[in-house]
N, C-alpha and C. Protein backbone atom coordinates (compact mmCIF):
# COMPACT_ATOMS: atom_id res chain seq x y z
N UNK A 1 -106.96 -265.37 -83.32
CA UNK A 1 -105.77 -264.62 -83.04
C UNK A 1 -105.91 -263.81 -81.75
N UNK A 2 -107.09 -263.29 -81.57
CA UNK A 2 -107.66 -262.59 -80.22
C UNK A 2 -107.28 -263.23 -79.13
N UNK A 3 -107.86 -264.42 -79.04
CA UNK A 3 -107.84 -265.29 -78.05
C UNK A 3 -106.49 -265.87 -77.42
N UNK A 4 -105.70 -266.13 -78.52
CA UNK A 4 -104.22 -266.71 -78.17
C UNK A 4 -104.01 -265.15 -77.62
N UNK A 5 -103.78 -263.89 -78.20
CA UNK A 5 -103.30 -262.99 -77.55
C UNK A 5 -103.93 -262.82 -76.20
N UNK A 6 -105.09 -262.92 -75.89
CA UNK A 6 -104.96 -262.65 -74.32
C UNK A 6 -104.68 -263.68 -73.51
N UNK A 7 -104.63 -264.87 -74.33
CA UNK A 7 -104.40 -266.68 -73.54
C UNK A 7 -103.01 -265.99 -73.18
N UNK A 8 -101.97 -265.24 -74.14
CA UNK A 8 -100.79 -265.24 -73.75
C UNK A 8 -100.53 -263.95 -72.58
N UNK A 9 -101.22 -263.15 -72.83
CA UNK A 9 -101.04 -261.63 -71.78
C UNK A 9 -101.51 -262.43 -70.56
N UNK A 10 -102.69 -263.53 -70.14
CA UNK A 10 -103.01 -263.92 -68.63
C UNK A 10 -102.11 -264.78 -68.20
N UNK A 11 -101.45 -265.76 -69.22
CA UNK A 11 -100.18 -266.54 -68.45
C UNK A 11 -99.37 -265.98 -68.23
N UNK A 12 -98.88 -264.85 -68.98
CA UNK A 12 -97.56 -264.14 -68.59
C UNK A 12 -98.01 -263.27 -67.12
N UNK A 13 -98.95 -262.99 -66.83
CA UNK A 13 -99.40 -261.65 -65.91
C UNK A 13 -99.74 -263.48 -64.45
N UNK A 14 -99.85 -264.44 -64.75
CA UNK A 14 -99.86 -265.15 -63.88
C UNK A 14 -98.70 -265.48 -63.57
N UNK A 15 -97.55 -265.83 -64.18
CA UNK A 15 -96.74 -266.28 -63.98
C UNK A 15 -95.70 -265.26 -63.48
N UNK A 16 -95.70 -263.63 -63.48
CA UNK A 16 -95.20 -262.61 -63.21
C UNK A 16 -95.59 -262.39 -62.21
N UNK A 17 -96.99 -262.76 -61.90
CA UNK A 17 -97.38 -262.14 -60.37
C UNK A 17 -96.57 -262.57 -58.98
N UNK A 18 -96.28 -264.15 -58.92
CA UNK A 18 -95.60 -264.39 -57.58
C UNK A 18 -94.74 -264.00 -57.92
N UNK A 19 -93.66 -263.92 -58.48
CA UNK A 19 -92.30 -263.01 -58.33
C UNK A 19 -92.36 -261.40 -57.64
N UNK A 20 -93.27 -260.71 -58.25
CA UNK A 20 -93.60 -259.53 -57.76
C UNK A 20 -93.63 -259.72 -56.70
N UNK A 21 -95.04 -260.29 -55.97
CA UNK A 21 -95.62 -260.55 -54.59
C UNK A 21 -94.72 -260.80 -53.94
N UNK A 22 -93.66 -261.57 -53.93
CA UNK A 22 -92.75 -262.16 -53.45
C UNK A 22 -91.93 -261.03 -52.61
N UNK A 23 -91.63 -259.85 -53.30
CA UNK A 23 -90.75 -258.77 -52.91
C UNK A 23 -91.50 -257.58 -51.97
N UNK A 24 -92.73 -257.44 -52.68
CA UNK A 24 -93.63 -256.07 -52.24
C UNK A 24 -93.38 -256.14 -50.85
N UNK A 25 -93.19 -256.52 -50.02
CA UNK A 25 -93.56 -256.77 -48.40
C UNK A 25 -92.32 -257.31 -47.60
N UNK A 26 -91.47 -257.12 -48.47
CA UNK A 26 -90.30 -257.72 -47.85
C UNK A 26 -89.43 -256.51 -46.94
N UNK A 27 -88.64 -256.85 -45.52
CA UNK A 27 -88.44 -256.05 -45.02
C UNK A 27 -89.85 -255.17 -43.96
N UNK A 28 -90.55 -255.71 -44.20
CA UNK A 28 -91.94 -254.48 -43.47
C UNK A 28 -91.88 -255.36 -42.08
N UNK A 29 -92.15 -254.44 -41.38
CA UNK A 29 -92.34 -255.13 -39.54
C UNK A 29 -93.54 -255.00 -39.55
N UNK A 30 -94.61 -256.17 -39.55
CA UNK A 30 -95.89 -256.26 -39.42
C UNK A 30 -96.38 -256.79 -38.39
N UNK A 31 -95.38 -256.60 -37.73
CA UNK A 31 -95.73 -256.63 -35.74
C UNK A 31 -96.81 -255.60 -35.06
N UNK A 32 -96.36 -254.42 -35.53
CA UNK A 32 -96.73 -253.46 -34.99
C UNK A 32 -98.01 -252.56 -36.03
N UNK A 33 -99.44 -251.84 -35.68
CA UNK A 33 -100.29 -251.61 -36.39
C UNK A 33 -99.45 -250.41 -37.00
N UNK A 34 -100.23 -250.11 -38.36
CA UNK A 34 -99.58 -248.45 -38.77
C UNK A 34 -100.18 -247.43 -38.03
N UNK A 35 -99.42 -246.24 -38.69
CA UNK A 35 -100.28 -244.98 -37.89
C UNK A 35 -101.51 -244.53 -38.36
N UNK A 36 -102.07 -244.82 -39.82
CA UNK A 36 -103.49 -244.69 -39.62
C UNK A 36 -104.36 -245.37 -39.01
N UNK A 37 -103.74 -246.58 -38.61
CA UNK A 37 -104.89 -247.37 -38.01
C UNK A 37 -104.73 -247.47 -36.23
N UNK A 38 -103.59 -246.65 -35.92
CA UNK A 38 -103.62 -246.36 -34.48
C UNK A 38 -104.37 -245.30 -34.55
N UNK A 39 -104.23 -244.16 -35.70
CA UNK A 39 -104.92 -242.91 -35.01
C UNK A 39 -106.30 -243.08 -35.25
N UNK A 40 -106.96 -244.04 -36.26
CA UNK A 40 -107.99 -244.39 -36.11
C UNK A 40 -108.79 -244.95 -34.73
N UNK A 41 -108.07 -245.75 -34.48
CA UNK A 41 -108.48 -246.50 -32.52
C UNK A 41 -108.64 -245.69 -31.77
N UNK A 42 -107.82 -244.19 -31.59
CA UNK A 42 -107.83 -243.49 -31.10
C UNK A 42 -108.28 -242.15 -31.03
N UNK A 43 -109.19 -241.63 -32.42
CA UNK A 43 -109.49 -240.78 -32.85
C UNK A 43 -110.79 -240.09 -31.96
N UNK A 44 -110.52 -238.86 -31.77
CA UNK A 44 -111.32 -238.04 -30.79
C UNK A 44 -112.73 -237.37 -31.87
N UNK A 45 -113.66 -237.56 -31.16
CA UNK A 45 -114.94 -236.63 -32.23
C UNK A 45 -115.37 -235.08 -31.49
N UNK A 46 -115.58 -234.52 -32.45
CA UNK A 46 -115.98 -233.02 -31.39
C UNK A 46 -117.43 -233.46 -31.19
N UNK A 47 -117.67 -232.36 -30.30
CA UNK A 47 -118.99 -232.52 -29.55
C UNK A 47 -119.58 -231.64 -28.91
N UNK A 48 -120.60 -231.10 -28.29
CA UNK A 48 -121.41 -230.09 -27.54
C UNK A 48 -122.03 -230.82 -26.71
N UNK A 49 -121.19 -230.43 -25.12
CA UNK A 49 -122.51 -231.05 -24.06
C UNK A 49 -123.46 -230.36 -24.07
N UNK A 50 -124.81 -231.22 -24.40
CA UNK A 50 -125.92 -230.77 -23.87
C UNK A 50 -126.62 -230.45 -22.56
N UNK A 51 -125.86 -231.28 -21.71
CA UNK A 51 -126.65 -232.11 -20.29
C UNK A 51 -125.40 -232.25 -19.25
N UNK A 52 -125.40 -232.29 -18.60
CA UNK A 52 -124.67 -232.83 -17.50
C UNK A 52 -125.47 -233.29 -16.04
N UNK A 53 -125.46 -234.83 -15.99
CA UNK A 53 -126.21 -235.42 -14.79
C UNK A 53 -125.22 -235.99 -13.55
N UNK A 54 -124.82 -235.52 -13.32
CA UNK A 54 -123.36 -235.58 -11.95
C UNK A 54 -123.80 -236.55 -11.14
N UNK A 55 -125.43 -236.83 -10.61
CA UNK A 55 -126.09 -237.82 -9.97
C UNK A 55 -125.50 -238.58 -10.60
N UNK A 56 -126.29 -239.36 -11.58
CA UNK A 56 -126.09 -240.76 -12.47
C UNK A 56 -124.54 -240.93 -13.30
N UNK A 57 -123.73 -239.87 -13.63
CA UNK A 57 -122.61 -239.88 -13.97
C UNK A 57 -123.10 -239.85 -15.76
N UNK A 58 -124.05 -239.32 -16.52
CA UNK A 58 -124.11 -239.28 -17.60
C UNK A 58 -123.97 -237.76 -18.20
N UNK A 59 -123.34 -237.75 -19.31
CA UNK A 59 -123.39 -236.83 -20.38
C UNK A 59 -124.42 -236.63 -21.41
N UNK A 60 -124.83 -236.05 -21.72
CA UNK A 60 -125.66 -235.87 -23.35
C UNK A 60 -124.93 -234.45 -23.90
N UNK A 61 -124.62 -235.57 -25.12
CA UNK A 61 -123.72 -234.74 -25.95
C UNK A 61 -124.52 -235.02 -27.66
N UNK A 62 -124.17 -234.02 -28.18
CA UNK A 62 -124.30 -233.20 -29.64
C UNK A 62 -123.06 -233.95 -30.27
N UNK A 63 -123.05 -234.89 -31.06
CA UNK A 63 -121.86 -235.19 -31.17
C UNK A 63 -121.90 -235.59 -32.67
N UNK A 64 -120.38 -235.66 -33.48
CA UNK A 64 -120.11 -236.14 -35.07
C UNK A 64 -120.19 -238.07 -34.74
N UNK A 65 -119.97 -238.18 -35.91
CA UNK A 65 -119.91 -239.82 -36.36
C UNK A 65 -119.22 -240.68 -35.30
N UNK A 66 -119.60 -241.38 -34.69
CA UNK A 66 -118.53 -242.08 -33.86
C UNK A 66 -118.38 -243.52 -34.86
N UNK A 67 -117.25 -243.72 -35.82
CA UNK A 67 -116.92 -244.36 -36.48
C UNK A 67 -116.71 -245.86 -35.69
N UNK A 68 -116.31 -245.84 -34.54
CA UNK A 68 -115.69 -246.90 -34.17
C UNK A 68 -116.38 -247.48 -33.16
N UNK A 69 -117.81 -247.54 -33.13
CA UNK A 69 -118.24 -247.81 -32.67
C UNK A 69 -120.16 -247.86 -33.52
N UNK A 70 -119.57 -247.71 -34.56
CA UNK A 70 -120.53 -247.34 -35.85
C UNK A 70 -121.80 -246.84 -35.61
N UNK A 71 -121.96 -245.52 -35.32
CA UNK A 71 -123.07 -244.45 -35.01
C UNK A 71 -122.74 -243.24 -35.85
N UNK A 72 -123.82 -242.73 -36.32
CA UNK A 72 -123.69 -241.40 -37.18
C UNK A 72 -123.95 -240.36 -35.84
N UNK A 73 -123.42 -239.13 -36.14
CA UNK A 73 -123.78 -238.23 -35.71
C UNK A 73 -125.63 -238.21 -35.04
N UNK A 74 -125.68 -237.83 -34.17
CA UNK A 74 -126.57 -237.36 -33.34
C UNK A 74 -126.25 -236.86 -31.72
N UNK A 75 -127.43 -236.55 -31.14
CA UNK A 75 -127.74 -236.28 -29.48
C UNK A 75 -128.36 -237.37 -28.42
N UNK A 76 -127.29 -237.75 -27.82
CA UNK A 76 -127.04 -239.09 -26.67
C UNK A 76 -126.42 -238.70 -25.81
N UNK A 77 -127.21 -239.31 -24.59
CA UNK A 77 -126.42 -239.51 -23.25
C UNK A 77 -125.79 -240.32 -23.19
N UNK A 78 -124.11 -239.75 -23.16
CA UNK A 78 -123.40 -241.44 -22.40
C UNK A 78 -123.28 -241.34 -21.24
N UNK A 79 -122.32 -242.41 -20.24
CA UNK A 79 -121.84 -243.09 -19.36
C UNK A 79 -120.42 -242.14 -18.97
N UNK A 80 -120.03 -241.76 -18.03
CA UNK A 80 -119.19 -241.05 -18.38
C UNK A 80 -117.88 -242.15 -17.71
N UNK A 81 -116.71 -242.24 -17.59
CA UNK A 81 -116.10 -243.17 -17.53
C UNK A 81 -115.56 -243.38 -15.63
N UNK A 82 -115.34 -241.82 -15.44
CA UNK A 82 -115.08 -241.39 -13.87
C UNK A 82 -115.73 -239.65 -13.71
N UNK A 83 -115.66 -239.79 -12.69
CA UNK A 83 -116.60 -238.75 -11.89
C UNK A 83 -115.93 -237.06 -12.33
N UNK A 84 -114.84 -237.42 -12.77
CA UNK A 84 -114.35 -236.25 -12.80
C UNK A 84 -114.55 -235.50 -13.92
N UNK A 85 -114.45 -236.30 -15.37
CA UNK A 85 -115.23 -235.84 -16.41
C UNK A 85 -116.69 -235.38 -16.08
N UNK A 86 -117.03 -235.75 -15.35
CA UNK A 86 -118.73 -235.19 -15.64
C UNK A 86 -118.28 -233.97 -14.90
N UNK A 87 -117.72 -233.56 -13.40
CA UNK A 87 -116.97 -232.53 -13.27
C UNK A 87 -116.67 -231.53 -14.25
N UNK A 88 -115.49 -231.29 -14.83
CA UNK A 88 -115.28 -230.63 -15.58
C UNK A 88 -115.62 -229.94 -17.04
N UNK A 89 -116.58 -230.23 -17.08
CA UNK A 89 -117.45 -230.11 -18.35
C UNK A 89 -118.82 -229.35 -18.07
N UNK A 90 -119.89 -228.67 -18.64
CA UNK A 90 -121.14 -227.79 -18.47
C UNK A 90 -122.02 -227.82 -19.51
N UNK A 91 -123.01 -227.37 -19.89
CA UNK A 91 -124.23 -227.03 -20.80
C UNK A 91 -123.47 -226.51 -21.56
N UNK A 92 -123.12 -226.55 -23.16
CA UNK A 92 -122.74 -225.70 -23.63
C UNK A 92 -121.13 -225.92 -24.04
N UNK A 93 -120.56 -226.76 -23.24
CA UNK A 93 -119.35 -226.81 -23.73
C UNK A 93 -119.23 -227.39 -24.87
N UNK A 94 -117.73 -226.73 -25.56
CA UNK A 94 -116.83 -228.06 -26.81
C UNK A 94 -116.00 -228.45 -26.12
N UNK A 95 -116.34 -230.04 -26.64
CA UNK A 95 -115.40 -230.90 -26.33
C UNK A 95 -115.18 -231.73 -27.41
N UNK A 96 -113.92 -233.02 -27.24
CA UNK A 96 -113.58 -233.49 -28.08
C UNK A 96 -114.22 -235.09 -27.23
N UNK A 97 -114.14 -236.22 -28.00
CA UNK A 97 -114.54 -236.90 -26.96
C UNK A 97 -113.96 -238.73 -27.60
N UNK A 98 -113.75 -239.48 -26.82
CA UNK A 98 -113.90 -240.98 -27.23
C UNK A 98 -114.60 -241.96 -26.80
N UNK A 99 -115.48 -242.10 -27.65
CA UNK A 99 -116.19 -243.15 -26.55
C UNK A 99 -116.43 -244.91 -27.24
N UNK A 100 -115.97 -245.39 -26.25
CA UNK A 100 -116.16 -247.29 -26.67
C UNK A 100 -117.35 -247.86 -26.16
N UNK A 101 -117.60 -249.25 -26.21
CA UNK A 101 -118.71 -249.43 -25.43
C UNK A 101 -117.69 -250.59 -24.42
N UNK A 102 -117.85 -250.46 -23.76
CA UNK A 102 -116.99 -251.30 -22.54
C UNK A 102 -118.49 -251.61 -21.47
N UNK A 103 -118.09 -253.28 -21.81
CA UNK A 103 -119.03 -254.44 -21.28
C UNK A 103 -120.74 -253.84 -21.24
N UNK A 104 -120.63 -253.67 -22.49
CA UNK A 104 -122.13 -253.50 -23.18
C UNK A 104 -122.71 -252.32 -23.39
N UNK A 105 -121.88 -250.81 -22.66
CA UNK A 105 -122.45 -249.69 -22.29
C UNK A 105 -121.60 -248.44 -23.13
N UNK A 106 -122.33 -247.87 -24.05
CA UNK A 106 -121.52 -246.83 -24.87
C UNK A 106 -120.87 -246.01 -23.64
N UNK A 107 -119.59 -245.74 -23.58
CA UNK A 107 -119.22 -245.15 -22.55
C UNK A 107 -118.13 -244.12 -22.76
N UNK A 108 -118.03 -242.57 -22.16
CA UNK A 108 -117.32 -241.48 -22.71
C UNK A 108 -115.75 -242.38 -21.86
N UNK A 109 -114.58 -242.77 -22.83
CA UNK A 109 -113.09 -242.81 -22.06
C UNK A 109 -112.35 -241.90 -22.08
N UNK A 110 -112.48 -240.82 -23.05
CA UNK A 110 -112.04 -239.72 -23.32
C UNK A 110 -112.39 -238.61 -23.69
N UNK A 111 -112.58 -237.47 -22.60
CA UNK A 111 -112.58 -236.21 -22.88
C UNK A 111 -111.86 -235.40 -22.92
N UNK A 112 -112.01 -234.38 -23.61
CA UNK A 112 -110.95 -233.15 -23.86
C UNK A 112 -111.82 -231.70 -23.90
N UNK A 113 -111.61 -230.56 -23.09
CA UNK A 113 -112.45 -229.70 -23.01
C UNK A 113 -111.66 -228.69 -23.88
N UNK A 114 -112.58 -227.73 -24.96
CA UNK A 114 -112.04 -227.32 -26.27
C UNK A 114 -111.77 -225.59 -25.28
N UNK A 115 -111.29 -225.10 -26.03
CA UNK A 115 -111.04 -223.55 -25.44
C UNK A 115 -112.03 -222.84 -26.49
């Protein structure tokens, strides 16, 4: 008797499912990414410059998880992207930061200097 009862609850829950499925998604524009997963692409990490090398154009920064590029938190020199970031930044600062690796080289694309 067990058995017929769940033989009958999995055909019915199979045979119910594409109808459901059918609707859930209907109407959605799946052209375009959502907003968690843009603000994910785009998500800034805080950070503490350690270093600033204006010669070589590198940073060493104190920095959180860089998720998107899958590194935990630690202290690294990056690449900085243009001359002017390494500019504006010092020993000691907060900043916010993004960094990708573009053509092989972890590299800062985005800074933001914290107040």
């Amino acid at each position: 008797m067990n058995k017929l009862l769940v033989a009958s609850v999995a055909l019915a829950a199979i045979v119910a499912a594409p109808a459901f499925a059918s609707d859930d998604m209907a109407g959605m524009d799946m052209s375009k990414p959502s907003a968690s997963k843009m603000s994910s692409n785009t998500a800034l990490t805080d950070a503490e410059v350690r270093k600033v090398d204006a010669a070589t154009g590198m940073v060493t920064l104190k920095h959180g998880a860089l998720a998107n590029v899958g590194m935990p938190p630690m202290t690294m020199a990056f690449k900085a992207k243009d001359a002017a970031m390494v500019k504006q930044v010092k020993e000691g600062d907060k900043v916010k930061v993004r960094v990708e690796n573009v053509d092989g080289t972890l590299t800062i694309v985005k800074l933001e200097k914290q107040s």
